[in-house]
C-alpha atoms as a PDB file:
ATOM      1  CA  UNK A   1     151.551 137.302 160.856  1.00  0.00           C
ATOM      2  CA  UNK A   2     151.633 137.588 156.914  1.00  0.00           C
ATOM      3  CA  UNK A   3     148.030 136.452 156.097  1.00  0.00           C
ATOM      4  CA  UNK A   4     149.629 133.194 154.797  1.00  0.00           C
ATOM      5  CA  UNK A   5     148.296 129.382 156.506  1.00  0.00           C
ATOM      6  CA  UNK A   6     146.185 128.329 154.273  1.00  0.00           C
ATOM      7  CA  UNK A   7     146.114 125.303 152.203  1.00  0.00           C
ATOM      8  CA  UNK A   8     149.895 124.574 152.106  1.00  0.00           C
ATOM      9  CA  UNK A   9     149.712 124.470 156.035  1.00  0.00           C
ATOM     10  CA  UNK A  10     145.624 123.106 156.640  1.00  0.00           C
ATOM     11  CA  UNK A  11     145.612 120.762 154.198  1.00  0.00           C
ATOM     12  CA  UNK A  12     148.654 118.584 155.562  1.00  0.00           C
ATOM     13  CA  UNK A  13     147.501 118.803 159.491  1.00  0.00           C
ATOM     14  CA  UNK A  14     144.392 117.951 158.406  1.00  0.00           C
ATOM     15  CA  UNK A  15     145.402 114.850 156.423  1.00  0.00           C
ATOM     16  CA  UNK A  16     147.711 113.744 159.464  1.00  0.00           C
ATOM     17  CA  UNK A  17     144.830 113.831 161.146  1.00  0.00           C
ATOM     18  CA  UNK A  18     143.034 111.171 159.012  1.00  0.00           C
ATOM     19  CA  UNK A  19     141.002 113.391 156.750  1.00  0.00           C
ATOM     20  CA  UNK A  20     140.474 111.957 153.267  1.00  0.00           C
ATOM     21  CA  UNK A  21     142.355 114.320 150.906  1.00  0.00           C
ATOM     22  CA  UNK A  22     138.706 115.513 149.356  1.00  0.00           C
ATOM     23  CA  UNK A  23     137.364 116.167 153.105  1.00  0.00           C
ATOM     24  CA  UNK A  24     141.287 117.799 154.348  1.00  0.00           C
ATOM     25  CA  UNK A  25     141.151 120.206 150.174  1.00  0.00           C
ATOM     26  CA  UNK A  26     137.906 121.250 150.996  1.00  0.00           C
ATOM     27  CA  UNK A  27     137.859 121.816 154.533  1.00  0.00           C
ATOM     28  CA  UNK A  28     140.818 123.906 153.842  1.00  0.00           C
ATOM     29  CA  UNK A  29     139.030 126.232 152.113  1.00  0.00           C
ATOM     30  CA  UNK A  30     136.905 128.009 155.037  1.00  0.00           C
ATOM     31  CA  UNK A  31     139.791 128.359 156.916  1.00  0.00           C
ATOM     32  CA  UNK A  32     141.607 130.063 154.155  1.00  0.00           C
ATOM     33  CA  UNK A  33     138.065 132.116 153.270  1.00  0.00           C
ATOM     34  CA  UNK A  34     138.329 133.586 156.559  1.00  0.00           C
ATOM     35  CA  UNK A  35     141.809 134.201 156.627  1.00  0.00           C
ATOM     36  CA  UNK A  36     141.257 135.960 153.379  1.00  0.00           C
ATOM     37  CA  UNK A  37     138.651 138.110 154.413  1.00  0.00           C
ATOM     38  CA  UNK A  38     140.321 139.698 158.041  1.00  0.00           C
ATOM     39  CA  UNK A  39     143.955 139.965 155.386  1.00  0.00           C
ATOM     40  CA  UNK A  40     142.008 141.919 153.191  1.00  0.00           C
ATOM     41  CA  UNK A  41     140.968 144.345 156.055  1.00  0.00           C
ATOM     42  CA  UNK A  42     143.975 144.755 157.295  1.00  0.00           C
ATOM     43  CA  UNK A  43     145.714 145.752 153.920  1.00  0.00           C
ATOM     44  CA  UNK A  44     142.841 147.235 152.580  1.00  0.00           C
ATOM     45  CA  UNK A  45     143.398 149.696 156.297  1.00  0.00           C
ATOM     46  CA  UNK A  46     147.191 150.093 155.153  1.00  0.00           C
ATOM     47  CA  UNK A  47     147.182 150.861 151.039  1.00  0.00           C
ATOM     48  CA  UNK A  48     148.770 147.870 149.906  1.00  0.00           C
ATOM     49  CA  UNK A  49     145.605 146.076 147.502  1.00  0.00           C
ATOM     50  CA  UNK A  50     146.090 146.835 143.831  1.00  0.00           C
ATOM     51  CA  UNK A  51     142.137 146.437 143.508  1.00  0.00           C
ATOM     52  CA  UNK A  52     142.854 145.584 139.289  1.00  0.00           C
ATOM     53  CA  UNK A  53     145.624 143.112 139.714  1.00  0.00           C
ATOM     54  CA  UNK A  54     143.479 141.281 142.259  1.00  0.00           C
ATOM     55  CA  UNK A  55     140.853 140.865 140.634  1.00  0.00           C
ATOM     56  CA  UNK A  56     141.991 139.565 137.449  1.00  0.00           C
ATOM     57  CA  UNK A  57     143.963 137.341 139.396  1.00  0.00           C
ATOM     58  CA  UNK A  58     140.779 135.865 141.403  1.00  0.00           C
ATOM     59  CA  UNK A  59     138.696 135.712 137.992  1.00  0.00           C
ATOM     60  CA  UNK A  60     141.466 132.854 137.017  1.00  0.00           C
ATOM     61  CA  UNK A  61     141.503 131.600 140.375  1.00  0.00           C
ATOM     62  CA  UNK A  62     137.314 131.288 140.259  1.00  0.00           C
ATOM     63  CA  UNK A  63     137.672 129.328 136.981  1.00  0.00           C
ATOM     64  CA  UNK A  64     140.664 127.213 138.406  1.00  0.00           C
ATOM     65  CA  UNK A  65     138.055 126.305 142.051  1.00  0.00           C
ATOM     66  CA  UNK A  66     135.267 125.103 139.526  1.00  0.00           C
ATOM     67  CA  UNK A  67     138.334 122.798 137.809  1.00  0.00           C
ATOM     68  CA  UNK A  68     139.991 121.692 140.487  1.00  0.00           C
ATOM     69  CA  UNK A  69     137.308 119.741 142.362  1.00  0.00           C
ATOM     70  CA  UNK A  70     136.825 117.491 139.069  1.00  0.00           C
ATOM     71  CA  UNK A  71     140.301 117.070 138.936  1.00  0.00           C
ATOM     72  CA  UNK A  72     140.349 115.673 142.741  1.00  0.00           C
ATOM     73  CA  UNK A  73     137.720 113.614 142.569  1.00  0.00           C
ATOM     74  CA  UNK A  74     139.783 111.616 139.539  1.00  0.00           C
ATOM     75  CA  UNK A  75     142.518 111.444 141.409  1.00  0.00           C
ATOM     76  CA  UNK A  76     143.980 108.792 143.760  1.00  0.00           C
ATOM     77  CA  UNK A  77     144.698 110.162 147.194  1.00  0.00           C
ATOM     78  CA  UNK A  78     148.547 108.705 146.937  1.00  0.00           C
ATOM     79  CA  UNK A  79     148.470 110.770 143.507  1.00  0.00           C
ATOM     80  CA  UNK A  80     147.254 113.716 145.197  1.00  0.00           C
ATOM     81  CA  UNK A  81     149.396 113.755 148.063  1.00  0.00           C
ATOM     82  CA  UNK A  82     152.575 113.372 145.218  1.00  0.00           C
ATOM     83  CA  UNK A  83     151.308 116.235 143.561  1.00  0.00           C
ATOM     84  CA  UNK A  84     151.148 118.654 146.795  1.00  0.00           C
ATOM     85  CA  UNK A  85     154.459 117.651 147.950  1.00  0.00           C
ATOM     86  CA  UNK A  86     155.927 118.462 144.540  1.00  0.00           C
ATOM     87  CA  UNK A  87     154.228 121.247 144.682  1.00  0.00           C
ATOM     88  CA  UNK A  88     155.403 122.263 147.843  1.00  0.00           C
ATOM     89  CA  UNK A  89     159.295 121.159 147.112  1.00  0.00           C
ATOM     90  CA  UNK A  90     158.984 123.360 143.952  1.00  0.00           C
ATOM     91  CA  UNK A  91     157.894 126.394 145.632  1.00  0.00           C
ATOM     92  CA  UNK A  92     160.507 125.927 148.738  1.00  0.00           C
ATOM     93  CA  UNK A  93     163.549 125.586 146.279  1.00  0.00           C
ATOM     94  CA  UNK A  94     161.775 128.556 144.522  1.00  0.00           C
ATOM     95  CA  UNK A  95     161.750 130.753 147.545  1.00  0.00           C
ATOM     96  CA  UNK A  96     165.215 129.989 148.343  1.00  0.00           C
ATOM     97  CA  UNK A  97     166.517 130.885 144.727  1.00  0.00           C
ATOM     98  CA  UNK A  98     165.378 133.797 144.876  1.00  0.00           C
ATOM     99  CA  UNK A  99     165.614 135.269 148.611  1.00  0.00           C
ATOM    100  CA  UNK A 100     169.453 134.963 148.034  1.00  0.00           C
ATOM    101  CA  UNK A 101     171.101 138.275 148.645  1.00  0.00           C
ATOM    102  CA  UNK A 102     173.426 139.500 145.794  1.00  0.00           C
ATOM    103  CA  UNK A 103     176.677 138.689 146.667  1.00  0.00           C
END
């Protein structure tokens, strides 16, 4: 629907499902790889990529994937898993905040 499913969505199912938190972060990443690439077509099709804003953005984010591996590997999967859910929590209360019609 939005291009959206990736890790905040794979990453969970795939540790219910037993995955080690490593295997479920990694794994993640094809799915969202090919996500990413038919999204891309389909606003690419309709207008909507600012070509500049992307990339800059992704040149961070390729720094950040070289990182964050090293950074899992030190980490305790009940650390991890913490983490993400703060994460998570931080980003729903976020979305709330600020979907909130003006009143």
């Amino acid at each position: 629907m939005t291009g959206l499913g990736g890790g905040f969505l794979v990453v969970p199912v795939l540790l219910y499902l037993g995955n080690k938190v490593q295997m479920a972060v990694g794994t993640s990443f094809i799915v969202v790889f090919l996500i990413a690439v038919s999204s891309v077509a389909a606003h690419y099709r309709l207008g909507n990529i600012d070509l500049k804003t992307g990339l800059m953005i992704a040149l961070g984010g390729v720094v950040g994937a070289q990182v964050g591996p090293m950074i899992l590997e030190s980490m305790s999967e009940q650390n991890f898993k913490r983490f993400f859910a703060g994460v998570l929590v931080l980003l729903a209360i976020w979305l709330v905040v600020t979907s909130r019609s003006p009143v």
